[in-house]
C-alpha atoms as a PDB file:
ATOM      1  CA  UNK A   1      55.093 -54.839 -14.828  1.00  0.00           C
ATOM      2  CA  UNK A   2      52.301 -56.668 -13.007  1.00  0.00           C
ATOM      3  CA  UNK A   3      51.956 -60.501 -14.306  1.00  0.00           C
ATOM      4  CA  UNK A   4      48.533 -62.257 -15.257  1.00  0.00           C
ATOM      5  CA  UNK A   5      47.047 -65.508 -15.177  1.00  0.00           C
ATOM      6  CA  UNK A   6      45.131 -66.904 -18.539  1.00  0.00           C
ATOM      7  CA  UNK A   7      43.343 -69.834 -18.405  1.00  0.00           C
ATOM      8  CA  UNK A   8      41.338 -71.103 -21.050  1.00  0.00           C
ATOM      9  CA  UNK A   9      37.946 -71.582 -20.233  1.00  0.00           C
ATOM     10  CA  UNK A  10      35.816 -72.462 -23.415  1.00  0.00           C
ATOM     11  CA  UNK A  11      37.201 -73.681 -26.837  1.00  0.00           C
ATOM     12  CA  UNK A  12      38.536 -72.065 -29.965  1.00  0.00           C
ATOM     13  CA  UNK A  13      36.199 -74.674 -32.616  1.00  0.00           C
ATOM     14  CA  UNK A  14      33.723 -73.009 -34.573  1.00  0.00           C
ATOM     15  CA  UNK A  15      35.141 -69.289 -33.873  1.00  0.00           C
ATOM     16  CA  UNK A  16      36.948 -67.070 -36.430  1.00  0.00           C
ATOM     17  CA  UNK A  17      40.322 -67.453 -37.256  1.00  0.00           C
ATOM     18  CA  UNK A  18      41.865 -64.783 -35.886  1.00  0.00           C
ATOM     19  CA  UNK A  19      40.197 -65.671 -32.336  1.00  0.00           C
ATOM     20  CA  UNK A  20      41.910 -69.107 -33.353  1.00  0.00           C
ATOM     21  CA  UNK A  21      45.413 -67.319 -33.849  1.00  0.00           C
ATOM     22  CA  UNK A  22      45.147 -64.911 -30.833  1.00  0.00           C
ATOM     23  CA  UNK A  23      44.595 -68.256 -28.715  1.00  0.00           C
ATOM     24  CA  UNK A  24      47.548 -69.427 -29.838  1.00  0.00           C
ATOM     25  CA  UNK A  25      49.910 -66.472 -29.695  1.00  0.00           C
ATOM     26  CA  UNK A  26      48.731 -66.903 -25.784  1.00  0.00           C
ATOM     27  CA  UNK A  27      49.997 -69.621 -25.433  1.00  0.00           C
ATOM     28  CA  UNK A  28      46.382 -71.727 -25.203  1.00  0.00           C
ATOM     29  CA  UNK A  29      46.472 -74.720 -26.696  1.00  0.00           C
ATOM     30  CA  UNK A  30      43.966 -76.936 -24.919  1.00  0.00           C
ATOM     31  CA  UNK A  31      41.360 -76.393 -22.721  1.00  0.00           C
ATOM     32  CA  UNK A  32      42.040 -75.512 -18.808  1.00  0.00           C
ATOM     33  CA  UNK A  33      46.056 -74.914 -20.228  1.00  0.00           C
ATOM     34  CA  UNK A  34      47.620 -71.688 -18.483  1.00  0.00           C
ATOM     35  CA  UNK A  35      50.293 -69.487 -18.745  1.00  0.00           C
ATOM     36  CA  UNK A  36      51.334 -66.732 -16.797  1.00  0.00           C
ATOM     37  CA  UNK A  37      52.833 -63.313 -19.022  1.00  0.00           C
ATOM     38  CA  UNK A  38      53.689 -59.933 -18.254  1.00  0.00           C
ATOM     39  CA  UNK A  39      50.819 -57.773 -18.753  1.00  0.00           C
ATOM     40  CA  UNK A  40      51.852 -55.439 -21.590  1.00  0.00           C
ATOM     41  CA  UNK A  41      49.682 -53.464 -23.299  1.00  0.00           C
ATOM     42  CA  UNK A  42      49.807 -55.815 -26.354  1.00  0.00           C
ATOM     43  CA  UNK A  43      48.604 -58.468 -23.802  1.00  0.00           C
ATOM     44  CA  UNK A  44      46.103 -56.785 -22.536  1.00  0.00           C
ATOM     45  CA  UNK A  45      44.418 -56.240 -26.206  1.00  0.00           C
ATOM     46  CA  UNK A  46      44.893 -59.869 -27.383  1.00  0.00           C
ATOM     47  CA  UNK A  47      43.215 -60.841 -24.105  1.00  0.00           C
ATOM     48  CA  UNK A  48      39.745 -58.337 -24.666  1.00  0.00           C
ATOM     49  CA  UNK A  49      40.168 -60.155 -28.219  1.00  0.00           C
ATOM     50  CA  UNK A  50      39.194 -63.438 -26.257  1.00  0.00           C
ATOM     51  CA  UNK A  51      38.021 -62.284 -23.289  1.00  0.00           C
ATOM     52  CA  UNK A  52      34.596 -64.805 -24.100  1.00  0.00           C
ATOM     53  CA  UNK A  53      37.012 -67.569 -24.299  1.00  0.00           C
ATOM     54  CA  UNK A  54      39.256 -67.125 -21.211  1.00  0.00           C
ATOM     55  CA  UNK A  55      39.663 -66.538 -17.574  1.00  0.00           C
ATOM     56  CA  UNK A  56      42.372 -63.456 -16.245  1.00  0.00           C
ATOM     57  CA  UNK A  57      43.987 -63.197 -12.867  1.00  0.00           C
ATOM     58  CA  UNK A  58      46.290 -61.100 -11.231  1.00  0.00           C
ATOM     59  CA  UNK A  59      49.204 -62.690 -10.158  1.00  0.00           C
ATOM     60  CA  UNK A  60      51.128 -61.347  -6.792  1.00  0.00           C
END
């Protein structure tokens, strides 16, 4: 499987909870944080959850 970049680009305040919780099963803490996961299908999906909120790059 390929691996992606997520970075964290604008915050989780004032959005609905399970925006909040999708954040967090990232991995996103804090702003600017980023982790680097497998891009699985269930990825994928949590990231167009939050795709407003963060940043996605291929890794090689």
């Amino acid at each position: 499987m390929a691996k992606i970049k997520i970075t964290q680009v604008k915050s989780g305040i004032d959005r609905p909870e399970r925006q909040k919780k999708t954040l967090l099963a990232l991995g996103l803490k804090k702003m600017n944080a980023t982790k680097e996961v497998e891009a699985t299908p269930q990825i994928l999906g949590m990231v167009r959850t939050v795709e407003h909120l963060v940043t996605v790059e291929e890794v090689k």
